[in-house]
PDB file of N, CA and C in Angstrom:
ATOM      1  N   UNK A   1      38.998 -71.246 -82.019  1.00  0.00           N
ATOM      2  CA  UNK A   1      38.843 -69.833 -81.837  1.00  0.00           C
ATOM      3  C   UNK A   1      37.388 -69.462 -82.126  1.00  0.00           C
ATOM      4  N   UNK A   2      36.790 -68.488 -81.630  1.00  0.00           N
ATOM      5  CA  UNK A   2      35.254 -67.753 -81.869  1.00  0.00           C
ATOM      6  C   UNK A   2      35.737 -65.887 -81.486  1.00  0.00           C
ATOM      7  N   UNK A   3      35.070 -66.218 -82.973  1.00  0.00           N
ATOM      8  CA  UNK A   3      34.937 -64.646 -83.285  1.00  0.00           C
ATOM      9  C   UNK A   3      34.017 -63.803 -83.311  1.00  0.00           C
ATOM     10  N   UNK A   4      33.523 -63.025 -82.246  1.00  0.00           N
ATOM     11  CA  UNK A   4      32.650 -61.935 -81.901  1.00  0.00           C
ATOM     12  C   UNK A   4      32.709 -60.876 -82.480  1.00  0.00           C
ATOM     13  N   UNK A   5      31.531 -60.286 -82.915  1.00  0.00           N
ATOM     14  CA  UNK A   5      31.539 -58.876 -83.067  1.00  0.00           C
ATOM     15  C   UNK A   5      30.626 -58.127 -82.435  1.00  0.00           C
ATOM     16  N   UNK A   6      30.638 -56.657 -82.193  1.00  0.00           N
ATOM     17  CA  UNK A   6      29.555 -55.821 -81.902  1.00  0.00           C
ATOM     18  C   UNK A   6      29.499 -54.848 -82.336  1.00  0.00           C
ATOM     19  N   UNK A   7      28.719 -53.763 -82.453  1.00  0.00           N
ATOM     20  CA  UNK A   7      29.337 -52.312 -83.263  1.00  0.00           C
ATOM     21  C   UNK A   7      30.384 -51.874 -82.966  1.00  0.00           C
ATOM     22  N   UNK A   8      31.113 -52.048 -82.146  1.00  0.00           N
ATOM     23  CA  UNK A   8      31.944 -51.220 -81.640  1.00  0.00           C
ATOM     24  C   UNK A   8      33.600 -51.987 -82.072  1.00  0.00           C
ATOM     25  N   UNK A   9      33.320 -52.912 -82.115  1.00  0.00           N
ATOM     26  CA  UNK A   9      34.653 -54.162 -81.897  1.00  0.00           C
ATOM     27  C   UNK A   9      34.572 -55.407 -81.968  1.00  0.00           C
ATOM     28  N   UNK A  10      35.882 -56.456 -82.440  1.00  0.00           N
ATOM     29  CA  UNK A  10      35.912 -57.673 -83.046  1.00  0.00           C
ATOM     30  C   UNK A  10      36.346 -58.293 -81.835  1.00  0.00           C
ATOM     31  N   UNK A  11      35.903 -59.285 -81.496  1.00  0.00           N
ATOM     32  CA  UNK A  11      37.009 -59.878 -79.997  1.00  0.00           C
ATOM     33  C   UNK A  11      37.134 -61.549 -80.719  1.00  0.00           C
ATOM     34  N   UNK A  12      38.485 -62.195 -80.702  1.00  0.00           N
ATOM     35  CA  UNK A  12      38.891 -63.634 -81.524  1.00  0.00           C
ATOM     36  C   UNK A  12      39.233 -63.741 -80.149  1.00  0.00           C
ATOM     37  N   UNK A  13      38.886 -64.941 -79.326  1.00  0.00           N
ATOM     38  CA  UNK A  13      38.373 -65.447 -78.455  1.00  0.00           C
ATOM     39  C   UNK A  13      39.090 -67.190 -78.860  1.00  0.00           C
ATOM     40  N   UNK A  14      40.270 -67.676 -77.931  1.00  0.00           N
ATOM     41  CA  UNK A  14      40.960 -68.724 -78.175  1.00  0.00           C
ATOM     42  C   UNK A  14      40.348 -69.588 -76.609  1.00  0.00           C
ATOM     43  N   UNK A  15      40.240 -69.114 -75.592  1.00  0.00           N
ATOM     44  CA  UNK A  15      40.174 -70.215 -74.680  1.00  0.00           C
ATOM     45  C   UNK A  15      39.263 -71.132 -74.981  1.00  0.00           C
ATOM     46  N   UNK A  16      40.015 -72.483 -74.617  1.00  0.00           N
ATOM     47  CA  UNK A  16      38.883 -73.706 -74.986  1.00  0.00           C
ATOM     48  C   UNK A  16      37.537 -73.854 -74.040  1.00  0.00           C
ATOM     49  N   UNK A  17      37.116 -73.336 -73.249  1.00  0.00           N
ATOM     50  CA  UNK A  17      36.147 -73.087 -72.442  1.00  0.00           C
ATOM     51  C   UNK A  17      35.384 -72.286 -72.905  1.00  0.00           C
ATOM     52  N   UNK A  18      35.498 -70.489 -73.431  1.00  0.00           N
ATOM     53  CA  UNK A  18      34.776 -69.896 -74.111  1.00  0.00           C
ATOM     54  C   UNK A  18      34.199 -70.227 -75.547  1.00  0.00           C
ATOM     55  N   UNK A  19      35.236 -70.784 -76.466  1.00  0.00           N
ATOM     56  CA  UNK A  19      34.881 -72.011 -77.546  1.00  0.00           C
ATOM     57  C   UNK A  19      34.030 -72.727 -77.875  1.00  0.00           C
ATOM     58  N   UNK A  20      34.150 -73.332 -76.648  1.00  0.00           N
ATOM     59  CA  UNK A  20      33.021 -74.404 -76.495  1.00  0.00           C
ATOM     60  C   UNK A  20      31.896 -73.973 -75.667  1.00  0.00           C
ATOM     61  N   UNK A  21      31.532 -72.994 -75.499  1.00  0.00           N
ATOM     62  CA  UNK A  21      30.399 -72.560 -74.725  1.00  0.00           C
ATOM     63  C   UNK A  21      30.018 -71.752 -76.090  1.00  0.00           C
ATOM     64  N   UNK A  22      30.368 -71.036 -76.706  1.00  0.00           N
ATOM     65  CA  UNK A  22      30.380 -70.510 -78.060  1.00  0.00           C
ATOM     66  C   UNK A  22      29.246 -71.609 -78.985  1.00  0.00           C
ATOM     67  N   UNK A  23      30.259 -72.386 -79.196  1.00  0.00           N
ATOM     68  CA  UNK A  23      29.713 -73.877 -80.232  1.00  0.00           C
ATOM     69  C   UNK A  23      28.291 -74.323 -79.528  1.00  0.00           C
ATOM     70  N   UNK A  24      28.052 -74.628 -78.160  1.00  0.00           N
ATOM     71  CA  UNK A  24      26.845 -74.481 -77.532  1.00  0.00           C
ATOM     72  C   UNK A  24      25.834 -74.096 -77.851  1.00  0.00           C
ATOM     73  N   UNK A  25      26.092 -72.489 -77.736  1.00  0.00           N
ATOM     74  CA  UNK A  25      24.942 -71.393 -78.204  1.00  0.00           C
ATOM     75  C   UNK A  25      24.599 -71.423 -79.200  1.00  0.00           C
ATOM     76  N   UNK A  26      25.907 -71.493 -80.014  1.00  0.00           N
ATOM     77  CA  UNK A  26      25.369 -71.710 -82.016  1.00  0.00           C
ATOM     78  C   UNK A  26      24.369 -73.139 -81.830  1.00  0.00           C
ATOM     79  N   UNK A  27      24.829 -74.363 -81.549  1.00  0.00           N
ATOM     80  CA  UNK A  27      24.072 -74.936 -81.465  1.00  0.00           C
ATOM     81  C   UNK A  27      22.921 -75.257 -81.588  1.00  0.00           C
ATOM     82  N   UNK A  28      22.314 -74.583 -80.231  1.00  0.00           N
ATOM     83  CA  UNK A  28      21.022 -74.374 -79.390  1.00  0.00           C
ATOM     84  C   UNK A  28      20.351 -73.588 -80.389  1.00  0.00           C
ATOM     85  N   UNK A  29      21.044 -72.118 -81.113  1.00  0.00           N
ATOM     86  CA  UNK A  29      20.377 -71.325 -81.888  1.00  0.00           C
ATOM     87  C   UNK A  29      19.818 -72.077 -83.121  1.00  0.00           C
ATOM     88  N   UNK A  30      20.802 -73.148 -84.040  1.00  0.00           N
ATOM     89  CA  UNK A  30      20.739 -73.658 -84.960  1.00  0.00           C
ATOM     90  C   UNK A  30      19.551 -74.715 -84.763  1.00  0.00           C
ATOM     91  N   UNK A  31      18.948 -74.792 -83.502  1.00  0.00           N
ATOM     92  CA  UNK A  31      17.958 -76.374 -83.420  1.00  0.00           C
ATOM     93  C   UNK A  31      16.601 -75.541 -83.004  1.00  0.00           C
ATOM     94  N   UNK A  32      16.729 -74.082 -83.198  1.00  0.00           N
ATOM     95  CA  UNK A  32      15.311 -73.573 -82.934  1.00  0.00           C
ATOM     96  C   UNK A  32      14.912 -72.799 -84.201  1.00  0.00           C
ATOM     97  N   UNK A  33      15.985 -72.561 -85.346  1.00  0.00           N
ATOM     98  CA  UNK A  33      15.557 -71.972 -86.179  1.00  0.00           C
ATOM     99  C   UNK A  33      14.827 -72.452 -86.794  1.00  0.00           C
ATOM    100  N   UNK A  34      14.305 -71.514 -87.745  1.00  0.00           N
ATOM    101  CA  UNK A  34      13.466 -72.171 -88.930  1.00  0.00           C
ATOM    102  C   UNK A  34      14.472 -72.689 -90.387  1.00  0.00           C
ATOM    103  N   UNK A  35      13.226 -73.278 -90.718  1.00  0.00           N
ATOM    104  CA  UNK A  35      13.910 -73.628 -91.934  1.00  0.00           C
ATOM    105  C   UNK A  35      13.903 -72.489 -92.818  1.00  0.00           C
ATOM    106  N   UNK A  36      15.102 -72.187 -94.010  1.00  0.00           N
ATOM    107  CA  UNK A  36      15.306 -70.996 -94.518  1.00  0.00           C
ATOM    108  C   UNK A  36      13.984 -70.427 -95.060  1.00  0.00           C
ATOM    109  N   UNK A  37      13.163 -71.553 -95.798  1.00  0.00           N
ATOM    110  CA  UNK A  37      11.964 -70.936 -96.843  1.00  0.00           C
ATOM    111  C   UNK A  37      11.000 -70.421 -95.831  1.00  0.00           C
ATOM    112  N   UNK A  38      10.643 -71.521 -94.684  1.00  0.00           N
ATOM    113  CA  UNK A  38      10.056 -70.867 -93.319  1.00  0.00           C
ATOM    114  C   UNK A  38      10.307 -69.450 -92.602  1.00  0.00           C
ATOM    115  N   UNK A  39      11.301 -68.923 -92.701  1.00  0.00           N
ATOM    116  CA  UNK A  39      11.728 -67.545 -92.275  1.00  0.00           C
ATOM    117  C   UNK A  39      11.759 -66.775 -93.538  1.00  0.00           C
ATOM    118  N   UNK A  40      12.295 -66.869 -94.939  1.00  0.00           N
ATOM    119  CA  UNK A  40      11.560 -66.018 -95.431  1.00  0.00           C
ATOM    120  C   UNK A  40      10.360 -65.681 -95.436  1.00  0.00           C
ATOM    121  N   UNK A  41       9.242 -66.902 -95.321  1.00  0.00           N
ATOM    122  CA  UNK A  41       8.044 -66.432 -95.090  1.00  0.00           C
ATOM    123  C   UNK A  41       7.253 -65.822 -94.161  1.00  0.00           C
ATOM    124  N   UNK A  42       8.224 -65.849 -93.159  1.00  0.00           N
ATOM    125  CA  UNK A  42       7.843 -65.570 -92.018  1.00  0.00           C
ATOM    126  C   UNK A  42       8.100 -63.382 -92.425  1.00  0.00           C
ATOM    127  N   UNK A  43       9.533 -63.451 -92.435  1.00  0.00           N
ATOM    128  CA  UNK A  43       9.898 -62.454 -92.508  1.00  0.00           C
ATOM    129  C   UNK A  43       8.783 -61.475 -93.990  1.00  0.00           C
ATOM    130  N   UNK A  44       8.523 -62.559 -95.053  1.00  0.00           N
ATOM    131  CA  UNK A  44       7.537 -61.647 -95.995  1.00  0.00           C
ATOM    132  C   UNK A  44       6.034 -61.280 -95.037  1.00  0.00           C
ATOM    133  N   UNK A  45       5.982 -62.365 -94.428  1.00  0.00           N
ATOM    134  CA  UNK A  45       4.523 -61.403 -93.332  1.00  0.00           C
ATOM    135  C   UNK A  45       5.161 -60.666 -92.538  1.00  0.00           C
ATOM    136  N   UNK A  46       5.648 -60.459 -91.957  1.00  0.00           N
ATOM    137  CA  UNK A  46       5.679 -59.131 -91.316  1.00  0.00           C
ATOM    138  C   UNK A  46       5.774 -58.116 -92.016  1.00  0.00           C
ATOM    139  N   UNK A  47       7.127 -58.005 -93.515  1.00  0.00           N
ATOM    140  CA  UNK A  47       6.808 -56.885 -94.112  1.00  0.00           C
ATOM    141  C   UNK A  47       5.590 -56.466 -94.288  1.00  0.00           C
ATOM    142  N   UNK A  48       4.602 -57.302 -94.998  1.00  0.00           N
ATOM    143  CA  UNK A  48       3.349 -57.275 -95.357  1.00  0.00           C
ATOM    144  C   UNK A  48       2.069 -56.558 -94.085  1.00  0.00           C
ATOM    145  N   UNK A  49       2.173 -57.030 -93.103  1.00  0.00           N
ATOM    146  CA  UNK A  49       2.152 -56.330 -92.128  1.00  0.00           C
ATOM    147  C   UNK A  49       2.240 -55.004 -91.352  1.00  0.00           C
ATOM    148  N   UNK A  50       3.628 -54.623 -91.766  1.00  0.00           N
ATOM    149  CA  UNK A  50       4.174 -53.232 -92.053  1.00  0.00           C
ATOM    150  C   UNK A  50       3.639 -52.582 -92.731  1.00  0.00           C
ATOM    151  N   UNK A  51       3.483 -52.877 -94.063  1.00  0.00           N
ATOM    152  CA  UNK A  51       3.227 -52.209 -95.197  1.00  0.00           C
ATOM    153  C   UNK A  51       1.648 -51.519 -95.119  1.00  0.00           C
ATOM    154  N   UNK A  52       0.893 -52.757 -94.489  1.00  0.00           N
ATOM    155  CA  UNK A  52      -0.233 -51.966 -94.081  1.00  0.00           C
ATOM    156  C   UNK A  52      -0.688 -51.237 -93.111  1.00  0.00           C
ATOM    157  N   UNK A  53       0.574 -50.512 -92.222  1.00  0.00           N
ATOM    158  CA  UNK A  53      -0.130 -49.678 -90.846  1.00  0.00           C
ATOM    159  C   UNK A  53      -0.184 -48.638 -91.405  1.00  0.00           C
TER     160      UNK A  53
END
């Protein structure tokens, strides 16, 4: 099963085709992220960034 959300609504999603196209995307997402300490840092420059306009 894959469980979606959006503002509006939850959709639990059983077909084994959507599933696995699901697991895919997580995937793909999971092999471009950063590493956690890498995105906090990332994310502290931009605040920092912010902070100075």
């Amino acid at each position: 099963m894959a469980y979606t959300e959006t503002r509006r609504h939850g959709n639990a999603d059983e077909d084994p085709e959507a599933v696995e196209d699901y697991m895919a995307v997580f995937a793909e997402l999971r092999g471009v992220a950063l590493p956690p300490h890498a995105s906090r840092d990332l994310m502290y420059k931009i605040q920092q960034e912010f902070s100075h306009e």
